[in-house]
N, C-alpha and C. Protein backbone atom coordinates (compact mmCIF):
# COMPACT_ATOMS: atom_id res chain seq x y z
N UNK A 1 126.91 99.85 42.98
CA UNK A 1 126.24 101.11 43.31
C UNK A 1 127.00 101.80 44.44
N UNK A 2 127.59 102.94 44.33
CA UNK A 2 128.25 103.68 45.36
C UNK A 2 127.33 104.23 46.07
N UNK A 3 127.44 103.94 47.48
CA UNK A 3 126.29 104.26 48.36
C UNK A 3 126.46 106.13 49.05
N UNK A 4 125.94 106.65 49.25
CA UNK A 4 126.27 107.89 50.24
C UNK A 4 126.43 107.47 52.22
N UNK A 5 127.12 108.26 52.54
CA UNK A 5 127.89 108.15 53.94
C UNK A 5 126.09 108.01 55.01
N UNK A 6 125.04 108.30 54.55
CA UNK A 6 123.75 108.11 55.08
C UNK A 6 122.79 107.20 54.90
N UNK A 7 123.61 106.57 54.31
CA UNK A 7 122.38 105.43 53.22
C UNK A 7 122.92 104.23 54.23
N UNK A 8 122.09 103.58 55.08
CA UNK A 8 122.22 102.56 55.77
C UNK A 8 121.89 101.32 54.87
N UNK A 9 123.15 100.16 55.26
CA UNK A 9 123.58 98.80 54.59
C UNK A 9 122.40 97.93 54.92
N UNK A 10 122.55 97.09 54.34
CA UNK A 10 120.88 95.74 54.56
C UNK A 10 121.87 95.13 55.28
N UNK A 11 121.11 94.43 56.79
CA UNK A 11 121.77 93.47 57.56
C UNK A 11 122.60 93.89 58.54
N UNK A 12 123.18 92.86 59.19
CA UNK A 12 123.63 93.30 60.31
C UNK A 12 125.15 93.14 60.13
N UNK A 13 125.89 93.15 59.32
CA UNK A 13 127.19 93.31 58.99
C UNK A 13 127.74 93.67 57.75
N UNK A 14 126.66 93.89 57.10
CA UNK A 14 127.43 95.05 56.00
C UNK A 14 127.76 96.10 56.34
N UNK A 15 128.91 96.85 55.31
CA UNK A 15 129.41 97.86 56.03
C UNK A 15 129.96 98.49 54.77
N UNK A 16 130.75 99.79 54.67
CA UNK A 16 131.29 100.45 53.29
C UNK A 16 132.60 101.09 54.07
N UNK A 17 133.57 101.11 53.35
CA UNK A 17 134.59 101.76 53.77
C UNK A 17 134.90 103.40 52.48
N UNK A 18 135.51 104.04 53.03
CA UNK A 18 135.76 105.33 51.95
C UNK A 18 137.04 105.19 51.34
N UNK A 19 136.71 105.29 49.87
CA UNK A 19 138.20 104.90 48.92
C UNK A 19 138.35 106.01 47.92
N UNK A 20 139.33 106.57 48.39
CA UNK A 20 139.75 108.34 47.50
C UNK A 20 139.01 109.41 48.04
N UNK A 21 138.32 109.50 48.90
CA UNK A 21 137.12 110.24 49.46
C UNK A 21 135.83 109.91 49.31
N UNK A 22 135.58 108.61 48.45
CA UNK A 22 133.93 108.30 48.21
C UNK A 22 133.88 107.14 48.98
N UNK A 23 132.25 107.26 49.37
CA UNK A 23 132.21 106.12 50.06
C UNK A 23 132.01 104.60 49.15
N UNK A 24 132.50 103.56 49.18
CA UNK A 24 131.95 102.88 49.11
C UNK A 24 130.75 101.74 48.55
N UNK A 25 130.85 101.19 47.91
CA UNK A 25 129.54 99.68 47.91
C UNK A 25 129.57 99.10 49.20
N UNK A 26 128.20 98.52 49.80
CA UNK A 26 127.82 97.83 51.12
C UNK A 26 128.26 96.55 50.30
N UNK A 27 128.98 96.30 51.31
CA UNK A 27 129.84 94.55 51.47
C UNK A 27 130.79 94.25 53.02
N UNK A 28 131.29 93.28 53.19
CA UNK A 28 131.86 92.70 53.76
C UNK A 28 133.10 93.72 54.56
N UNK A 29 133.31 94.05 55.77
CA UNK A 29 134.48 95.03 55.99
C UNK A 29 135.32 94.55 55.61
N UNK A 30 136.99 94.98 55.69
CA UNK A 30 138.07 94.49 55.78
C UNK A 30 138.41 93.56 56.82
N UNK A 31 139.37 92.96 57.37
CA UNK A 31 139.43 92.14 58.31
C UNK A 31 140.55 92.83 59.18
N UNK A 32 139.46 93.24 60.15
CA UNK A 32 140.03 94.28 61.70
C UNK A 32 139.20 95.11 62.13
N UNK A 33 137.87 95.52 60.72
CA UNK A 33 136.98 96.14 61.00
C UNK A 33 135.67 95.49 61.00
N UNK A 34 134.57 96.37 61.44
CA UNK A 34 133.57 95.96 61.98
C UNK A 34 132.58 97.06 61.52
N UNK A 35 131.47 96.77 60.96
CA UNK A 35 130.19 98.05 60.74
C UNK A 35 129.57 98.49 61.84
N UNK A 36 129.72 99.72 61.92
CA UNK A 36 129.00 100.48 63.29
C UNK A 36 127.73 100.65 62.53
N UNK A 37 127.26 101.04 63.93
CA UNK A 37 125.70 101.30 63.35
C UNK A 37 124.92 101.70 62.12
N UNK A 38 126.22 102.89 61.98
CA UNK A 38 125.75 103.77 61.20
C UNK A 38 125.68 103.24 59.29
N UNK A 39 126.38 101.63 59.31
CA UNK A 39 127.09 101.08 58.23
C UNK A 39 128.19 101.71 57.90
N UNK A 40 129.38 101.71 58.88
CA UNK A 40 130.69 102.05 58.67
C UNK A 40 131.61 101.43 59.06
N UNK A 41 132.54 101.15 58.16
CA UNK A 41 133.60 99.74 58.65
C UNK A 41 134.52 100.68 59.52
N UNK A 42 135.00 100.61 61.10
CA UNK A 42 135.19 100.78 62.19
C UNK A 42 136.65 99.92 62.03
N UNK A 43 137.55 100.31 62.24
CA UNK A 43 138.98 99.39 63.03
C UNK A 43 138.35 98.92 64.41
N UNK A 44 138.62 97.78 64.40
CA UNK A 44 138.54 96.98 66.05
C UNK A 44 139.85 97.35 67.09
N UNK A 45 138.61 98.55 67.72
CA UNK A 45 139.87 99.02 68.98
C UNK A 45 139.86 98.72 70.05
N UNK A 46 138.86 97.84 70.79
CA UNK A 46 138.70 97.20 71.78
C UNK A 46 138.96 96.69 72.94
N UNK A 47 138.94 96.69 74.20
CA UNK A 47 140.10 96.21 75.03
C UNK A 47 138.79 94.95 75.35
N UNK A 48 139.95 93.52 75.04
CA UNK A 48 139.00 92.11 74.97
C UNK A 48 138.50 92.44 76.60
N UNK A 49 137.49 91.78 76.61
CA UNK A 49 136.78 91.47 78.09
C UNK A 49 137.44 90.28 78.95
N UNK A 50 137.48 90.03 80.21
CA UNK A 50 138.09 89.05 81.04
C UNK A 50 137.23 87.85 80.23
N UNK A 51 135.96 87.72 79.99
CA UNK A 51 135.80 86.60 78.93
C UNK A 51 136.16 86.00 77.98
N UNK A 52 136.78 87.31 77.17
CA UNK A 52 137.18 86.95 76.15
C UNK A 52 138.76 86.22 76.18
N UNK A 53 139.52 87.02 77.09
CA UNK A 53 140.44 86.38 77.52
C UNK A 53 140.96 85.18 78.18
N UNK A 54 139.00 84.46 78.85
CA UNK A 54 139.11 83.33 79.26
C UNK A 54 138.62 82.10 78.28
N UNK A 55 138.06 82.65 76.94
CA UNK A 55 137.82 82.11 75.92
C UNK A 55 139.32 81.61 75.65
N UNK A 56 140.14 82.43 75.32
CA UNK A 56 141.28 82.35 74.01
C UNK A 56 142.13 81.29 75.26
N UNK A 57 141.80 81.59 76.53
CA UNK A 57 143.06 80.87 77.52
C UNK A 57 142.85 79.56 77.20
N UNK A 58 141.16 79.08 77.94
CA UNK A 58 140.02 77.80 77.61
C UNK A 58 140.74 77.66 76.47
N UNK A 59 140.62 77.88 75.08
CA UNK A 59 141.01 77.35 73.98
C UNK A 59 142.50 77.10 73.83
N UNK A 60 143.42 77.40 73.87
CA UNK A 60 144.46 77.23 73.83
C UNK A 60 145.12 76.16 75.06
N UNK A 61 144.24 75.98 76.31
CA UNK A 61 144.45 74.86 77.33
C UNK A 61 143.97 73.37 76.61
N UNK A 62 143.07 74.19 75.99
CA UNK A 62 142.59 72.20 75.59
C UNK A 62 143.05 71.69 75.01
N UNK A 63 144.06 72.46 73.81
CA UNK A 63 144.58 71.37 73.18
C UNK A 63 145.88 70.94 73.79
N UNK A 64 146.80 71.68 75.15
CA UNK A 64 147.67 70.91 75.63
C UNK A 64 147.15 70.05 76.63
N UNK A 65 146.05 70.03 76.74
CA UNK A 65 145.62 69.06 78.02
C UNK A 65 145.43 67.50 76.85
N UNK A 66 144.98 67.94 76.30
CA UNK A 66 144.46 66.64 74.95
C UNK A 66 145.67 66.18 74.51
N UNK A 67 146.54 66.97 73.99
CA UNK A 67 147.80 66.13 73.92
C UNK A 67 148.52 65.85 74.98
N UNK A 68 148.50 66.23 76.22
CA UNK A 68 148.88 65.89 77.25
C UNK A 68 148.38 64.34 77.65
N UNK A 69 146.87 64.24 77.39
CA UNK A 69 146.19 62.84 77.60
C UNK A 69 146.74 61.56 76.56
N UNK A 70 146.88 62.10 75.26
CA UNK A 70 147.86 61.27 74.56
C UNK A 70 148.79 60.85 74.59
N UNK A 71 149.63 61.66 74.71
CA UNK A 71 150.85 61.33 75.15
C UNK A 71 150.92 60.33 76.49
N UNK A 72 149.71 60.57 77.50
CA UNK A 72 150.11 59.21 78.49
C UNK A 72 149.06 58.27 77.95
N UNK A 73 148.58 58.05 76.99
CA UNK A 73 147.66 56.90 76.39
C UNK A 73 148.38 56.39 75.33
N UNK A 74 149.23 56.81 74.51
CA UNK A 74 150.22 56.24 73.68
C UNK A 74 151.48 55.52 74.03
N UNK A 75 151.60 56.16 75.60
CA UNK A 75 153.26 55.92 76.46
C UNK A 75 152.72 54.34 77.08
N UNK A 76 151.56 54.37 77.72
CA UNK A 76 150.96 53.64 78.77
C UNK A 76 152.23 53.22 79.67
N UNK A 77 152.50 54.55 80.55
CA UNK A 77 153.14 54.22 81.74
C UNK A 77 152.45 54.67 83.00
N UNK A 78 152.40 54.29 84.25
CA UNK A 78 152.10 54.85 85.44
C UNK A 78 152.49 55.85 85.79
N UNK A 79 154.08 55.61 85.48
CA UNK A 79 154.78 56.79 86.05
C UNK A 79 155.07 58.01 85.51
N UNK A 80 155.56 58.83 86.02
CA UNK A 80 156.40 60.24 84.85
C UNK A 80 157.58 59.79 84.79
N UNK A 81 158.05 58.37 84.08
CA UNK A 81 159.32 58.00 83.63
C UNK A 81 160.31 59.40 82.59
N UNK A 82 161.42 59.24 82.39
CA UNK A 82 162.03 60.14 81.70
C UNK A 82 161.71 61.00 80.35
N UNK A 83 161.13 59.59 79.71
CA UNK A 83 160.74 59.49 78.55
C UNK A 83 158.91 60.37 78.27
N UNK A 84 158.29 59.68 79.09
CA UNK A 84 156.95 60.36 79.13
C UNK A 84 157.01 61.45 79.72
N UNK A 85 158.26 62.34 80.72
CA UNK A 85 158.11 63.97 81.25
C UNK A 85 158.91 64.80 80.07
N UNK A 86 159.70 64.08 79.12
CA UNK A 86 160.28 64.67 77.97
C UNK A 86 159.08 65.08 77.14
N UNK A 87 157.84 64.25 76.86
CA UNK A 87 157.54 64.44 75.78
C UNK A 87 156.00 65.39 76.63
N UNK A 88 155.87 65.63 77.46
CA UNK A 88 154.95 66.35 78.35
C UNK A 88 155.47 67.50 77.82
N UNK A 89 157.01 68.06 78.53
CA UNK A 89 157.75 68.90 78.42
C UNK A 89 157.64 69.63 76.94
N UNK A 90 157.79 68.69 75.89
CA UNK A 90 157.91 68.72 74.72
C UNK A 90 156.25 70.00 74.17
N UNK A 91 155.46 68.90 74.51
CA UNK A 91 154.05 69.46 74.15
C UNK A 91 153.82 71.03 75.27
N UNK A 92 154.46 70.77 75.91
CA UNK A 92 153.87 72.53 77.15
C UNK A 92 155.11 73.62 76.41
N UNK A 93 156.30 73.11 75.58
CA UNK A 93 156.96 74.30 74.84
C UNK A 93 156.30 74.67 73.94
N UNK A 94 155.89 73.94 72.70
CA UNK A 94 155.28 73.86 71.53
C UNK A 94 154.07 74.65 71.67
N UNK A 95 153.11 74.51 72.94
CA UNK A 95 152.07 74.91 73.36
C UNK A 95 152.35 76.84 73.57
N UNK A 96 152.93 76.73 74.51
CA UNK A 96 153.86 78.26 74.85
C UNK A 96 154.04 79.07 73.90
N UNK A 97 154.64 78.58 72.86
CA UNK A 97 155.53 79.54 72.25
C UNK A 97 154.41 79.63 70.84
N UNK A 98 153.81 78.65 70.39
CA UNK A 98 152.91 78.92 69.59
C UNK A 98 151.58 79.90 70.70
N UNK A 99 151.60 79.72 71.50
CA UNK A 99 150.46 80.83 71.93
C UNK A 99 151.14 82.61 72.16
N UNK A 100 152.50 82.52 72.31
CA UNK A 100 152.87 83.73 72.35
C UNK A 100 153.13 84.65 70.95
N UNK A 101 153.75 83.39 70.26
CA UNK A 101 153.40 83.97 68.65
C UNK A 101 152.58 84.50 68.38
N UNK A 102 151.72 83.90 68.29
CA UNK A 102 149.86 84.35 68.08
C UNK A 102 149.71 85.48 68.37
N UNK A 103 150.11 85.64 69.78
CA UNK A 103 149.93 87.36 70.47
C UNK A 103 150.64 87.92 69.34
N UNK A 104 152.07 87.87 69.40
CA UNK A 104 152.93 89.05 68.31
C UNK A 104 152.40 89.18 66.68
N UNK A 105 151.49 87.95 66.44
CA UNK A 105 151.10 88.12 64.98
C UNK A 105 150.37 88.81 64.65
N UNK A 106 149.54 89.00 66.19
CA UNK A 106 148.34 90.10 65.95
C UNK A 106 148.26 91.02 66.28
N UNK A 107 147.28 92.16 65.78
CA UNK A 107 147.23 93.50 66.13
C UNK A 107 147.28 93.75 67.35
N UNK A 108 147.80 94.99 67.74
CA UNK A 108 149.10 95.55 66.86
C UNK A 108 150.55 94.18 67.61
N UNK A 109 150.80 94.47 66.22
CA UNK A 109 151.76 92.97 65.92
C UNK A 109 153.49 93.43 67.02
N UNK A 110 153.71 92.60 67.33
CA UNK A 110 155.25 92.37 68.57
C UNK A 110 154.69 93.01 69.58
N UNK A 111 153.66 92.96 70.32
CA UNK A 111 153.03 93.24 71.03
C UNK A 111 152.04 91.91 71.79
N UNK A 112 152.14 92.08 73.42
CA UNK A 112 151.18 91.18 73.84
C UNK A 112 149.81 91.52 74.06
N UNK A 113 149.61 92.82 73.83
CA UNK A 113 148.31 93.76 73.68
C UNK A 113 147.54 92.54 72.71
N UNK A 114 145.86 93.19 73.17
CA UNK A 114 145.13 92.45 71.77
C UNK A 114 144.46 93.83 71.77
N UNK A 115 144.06 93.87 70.52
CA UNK A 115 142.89 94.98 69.75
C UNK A 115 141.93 94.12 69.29
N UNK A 116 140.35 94.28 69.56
CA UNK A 116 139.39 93.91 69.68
C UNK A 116 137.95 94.62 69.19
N UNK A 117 137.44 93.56 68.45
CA UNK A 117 135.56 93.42 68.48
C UNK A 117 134.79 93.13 69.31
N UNK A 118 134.18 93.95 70.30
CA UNK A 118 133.10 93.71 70.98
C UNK A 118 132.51 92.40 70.74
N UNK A 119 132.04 91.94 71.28
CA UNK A 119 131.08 90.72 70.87
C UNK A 119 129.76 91.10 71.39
N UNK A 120 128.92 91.72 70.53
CA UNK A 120 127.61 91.86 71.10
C UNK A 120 126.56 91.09 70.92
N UNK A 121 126.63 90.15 70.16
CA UNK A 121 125.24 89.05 70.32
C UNK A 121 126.33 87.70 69.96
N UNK A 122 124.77 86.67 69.95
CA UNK A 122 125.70 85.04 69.27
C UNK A 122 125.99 85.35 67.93
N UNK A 123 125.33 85.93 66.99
CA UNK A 123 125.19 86.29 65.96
C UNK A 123 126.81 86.46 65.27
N UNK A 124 127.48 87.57 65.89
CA UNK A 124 128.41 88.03 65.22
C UNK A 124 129.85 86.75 65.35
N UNK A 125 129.51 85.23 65.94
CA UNK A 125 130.24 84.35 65.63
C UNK A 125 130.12 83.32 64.20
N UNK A 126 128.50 84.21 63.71
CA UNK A 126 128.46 83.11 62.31
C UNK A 126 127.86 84.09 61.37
N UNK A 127 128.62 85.28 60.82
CA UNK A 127 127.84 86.12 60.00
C UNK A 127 127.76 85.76 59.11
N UNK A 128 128.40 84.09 58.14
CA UNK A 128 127.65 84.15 57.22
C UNK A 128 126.29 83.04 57.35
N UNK A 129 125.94 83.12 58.00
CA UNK A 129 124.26 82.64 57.90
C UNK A 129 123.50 84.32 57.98
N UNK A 130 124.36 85.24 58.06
CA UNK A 130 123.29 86.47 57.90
C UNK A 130 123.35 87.39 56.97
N UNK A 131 123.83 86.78 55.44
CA UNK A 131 123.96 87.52 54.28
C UNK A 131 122.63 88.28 54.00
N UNK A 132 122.53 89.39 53.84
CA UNK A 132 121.29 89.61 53.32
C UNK A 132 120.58 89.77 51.84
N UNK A 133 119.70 89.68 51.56
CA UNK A 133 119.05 89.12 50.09
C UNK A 133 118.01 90.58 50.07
N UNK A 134 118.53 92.02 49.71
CA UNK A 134 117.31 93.03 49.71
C UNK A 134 116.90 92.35 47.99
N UNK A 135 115.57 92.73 48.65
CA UNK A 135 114.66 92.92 47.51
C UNK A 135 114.33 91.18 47.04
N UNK A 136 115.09 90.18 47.83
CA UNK A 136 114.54 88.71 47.42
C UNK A 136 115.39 88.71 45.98
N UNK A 137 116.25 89.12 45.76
CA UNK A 137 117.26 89.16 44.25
C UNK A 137 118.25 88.78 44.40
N UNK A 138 119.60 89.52 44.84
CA UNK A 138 120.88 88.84 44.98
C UNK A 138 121.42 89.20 46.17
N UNK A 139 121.79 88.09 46.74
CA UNK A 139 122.32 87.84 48.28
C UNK A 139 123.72 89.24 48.55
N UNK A 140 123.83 89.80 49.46
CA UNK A 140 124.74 90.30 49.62
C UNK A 140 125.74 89.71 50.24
N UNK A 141 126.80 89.39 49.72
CA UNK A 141 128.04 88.82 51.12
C UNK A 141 128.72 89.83 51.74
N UNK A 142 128.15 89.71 52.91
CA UNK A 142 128.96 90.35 54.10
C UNK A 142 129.88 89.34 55.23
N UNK A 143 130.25 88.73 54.71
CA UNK A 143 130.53 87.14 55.84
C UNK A 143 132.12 87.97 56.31
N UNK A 144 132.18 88.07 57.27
CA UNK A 144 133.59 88.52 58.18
C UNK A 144 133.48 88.31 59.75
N UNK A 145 134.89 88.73 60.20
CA UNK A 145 135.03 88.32 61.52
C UNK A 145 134.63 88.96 62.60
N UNK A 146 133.11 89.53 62.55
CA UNK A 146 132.99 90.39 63.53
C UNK A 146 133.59 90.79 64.78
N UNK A 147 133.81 89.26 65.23
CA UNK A 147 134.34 89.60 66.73
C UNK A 147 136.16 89.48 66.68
N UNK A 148 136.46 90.02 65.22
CA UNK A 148 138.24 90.16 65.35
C UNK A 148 138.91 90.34 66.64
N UNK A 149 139.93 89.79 66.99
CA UNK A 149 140.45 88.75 66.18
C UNK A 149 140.44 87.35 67.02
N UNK A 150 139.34 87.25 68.05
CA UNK A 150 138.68 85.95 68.72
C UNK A 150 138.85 84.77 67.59
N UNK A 151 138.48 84.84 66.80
CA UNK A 151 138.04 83.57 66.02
C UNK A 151 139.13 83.38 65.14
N UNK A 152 140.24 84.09 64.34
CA UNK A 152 141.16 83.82 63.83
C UNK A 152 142.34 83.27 64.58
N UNK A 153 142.44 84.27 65.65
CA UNK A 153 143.64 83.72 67.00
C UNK A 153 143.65 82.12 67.00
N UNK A 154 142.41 81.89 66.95
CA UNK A 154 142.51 79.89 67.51
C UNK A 154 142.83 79.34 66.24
N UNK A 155 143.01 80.00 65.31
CA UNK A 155 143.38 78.85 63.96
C UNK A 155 145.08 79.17 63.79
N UNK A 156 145.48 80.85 64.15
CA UNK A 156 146.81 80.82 64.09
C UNK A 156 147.50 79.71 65.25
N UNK A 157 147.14 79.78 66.44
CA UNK A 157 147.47 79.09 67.49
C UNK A 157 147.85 78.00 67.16
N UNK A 158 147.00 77.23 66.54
CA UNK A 158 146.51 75.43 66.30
C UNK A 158 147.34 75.37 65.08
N UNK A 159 147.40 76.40 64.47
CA UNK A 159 148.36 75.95 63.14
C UNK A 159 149.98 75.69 63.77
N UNK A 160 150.34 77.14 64.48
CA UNK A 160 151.97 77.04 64.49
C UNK A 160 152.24 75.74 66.20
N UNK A 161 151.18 75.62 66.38
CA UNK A 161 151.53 74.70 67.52
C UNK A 161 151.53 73.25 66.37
N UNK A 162 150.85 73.12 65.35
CA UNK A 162 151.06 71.78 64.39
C UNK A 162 152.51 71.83 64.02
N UNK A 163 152.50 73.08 63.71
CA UNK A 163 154.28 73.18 62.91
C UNK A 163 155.22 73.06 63.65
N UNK A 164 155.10 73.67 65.07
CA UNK A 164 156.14 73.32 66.63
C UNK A 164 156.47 71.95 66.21
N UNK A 165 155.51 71.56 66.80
CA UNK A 165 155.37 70.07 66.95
C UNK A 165 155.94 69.08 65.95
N UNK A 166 156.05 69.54 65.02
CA UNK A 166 156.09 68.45 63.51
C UNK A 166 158.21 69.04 63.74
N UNK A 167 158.39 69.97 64.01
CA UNK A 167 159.78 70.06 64.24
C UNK A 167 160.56 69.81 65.38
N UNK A 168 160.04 69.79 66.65
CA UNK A 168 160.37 69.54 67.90
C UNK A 168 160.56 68.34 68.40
N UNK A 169 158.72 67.83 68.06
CA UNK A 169 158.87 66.66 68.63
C UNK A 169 159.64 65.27 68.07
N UNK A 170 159.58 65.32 66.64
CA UNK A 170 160.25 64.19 66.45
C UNK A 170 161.90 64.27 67.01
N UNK A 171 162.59 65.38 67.37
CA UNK A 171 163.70 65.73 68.28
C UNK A 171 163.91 64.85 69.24
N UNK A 172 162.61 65.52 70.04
CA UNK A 172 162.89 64.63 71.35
C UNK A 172 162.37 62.92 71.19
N UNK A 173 161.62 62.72 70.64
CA UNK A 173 161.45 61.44 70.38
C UNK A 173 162.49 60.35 70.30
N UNK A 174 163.32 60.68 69.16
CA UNK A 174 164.70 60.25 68.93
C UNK A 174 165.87 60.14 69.73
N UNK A 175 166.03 61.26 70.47
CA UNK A 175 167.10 61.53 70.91
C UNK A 175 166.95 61.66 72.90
N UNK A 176 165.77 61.51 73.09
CA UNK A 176 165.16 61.59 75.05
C UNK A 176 164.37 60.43 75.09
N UNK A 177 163.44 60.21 74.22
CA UNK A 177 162.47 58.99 74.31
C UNK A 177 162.68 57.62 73.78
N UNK A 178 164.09 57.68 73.03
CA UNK A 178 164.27 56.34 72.72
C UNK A 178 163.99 55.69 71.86
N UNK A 179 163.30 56.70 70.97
CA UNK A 179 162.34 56.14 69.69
C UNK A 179 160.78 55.78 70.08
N UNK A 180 160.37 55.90 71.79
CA UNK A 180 159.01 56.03 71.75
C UNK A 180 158.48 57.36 72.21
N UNK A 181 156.60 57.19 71.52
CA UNK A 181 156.28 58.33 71.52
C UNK A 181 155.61 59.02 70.20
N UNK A 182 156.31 57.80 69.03
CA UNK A 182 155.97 58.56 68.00
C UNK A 182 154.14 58.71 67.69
N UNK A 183 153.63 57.37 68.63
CA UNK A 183 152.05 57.47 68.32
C UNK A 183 151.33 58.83 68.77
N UNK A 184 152.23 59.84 69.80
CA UNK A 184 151.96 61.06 69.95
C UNK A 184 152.07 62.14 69.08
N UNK A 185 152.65 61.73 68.33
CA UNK A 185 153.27 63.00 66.93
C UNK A 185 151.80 62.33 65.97
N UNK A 186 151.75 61.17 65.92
CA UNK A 186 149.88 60.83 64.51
C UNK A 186 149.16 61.38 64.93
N UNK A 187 148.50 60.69 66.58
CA UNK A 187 147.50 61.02 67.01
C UNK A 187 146.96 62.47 67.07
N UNK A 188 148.34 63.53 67.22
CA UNK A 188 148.00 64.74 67.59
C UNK A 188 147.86 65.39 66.52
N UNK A 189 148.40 65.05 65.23
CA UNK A 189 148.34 65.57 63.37
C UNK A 189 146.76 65.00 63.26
N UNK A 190 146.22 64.25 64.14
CA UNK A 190 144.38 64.03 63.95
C UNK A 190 144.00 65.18 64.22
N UNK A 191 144.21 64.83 65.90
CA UNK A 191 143.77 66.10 66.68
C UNK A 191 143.48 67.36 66.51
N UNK A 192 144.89 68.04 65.29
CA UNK A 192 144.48 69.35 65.25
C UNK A 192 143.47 69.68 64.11
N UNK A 193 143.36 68.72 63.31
CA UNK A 193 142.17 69.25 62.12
C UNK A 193 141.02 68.63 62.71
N UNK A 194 140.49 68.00 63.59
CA UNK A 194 139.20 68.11 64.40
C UNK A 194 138.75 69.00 64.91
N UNK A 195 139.85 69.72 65.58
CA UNK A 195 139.59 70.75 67.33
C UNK A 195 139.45 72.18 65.58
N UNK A 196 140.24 71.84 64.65
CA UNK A 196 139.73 73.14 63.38
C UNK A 196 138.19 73.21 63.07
N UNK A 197 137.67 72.06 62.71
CA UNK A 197 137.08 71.41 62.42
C UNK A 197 135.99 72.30 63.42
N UNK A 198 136.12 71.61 64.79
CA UNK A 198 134.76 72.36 65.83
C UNK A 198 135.24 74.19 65.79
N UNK A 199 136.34 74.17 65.72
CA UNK A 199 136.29 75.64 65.95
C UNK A 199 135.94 76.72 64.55
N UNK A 200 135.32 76.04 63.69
CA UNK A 200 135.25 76.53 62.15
C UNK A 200 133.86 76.66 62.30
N UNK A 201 132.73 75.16 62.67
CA UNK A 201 131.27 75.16 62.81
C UNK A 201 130.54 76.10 64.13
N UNK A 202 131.20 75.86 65.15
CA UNK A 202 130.86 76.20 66.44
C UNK A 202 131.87 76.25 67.26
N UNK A 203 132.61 77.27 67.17
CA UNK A 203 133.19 77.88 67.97
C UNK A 203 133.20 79.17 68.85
N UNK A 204 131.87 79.64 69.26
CA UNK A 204 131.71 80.56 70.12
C UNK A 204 132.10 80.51 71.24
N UNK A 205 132.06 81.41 72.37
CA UNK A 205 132.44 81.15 73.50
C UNK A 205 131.14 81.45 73.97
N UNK A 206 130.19 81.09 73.66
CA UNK A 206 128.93 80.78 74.57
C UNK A 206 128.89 78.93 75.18
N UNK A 207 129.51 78.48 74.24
CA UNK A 207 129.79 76.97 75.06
C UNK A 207 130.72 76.49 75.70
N UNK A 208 131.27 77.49 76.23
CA UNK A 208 132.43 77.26 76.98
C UNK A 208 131.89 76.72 78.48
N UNK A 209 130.81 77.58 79.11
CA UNK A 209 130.78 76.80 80.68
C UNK A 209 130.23 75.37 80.02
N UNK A 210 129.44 75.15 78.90
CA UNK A 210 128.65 74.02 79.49
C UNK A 210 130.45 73.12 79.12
N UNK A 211 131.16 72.99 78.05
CA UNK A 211 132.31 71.94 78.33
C UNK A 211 132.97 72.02 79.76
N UNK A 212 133.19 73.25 80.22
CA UNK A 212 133.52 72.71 81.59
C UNK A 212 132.37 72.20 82.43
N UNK A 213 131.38 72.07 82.39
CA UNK A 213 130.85 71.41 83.09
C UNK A 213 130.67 70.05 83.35
């Protein structure tokens, strides 16, 4: 059903975009946009909030601190011997450069700028529990990333820091560590489909103080 530019969408994230000059069926925006009030898919122009920016930091710290903890639980040395500051070293490049990627991948792309979705309730971190069903008949899917591009950023991150890693580290392993170390390269191929894993179910940044706490 092609809706008119006045006809407000069921729910709180449907939205219609205009294709040839008509508007639209209420569904799901594109991914960058967002339904304004009015049910109109919106480009995310946003300048992120110091929260949001302490979200994406928080997220992107934990997983070098976690492999940081591995790496001295796999080494079991006291010290920062050669071998265990190589492979520290190793994980804070991998970490780096997959988080700066991330920036250039995203809007607008070779840029350290971010373009942004408001985050105005908890809501818009799990829109699909808020498909709506008018009339008790057929569910509408509107399931998208309201708060673009918060919630995608941490999966690009976690991906190309897997792929760093899967090329780097066995490098230094071999050739600085001596051949140890490698229980840091398994443990951390766990690691990253867990930390996916929480950041897929519950990953808002409303639980961010209580983990630091």
């Amino acid at each position: 059903m092609v809706m008119d530019h006045s006809t407000h969408c069921p729910g709180l994230y449907c939205g219609r975009i205009k294709i040839n000059g008509t508007w639209g069926e209420c569904g799901a925006c594109p991914r960058g946009f967002r339904a304004a009030a009015n049910s109109v898919c919106l480009p995310c122009k946003d300048i992120p909030t110091f929260y949001d920016l302490f979200y994406l930091g928080f997220m992107a710290l934990l997983l070098l601190v976690l492999e940081w903890y591995i790496i001295d639980q796999t080494m079991k040395r006291r010290n920062f011997t050669k071998d265990v500051l190589s492979l520290h070293i190793s994980a804070l490049v991998e970490n780096v450069t997959s988080a700066f990627s991330t920036l250039f991948f995203t809007e607008p792309r070779g840029s350290l700028e971010i373009q942004a979705c408001k985050v105005k309730r908890l809501s818009d971190w799990y829109t699909m529990l808020h498909n709506p069903t008018p009339n008790y008949e057929k569910t509408l899917r509107c399931t998208q990333e309201a708060v673009y591009p918060l919630y995608s950023m941490i999966f690009i991150h976690y991906s190309l820091a897997l792929l760093l890693m899967l090329l780097l580290r066995p490098i230094v392993v071999k050739n600085i560590s001596g051949g140890r170390g490698k229980k840091s390269i398994y443990f951390t191929m766990y690691l990253i489909p867990v930390l996916v894993v929480l950041q897929a179910t519950c990953g808002d940044y409303c639980i961010i103080p209580f983990l630091i706490l």
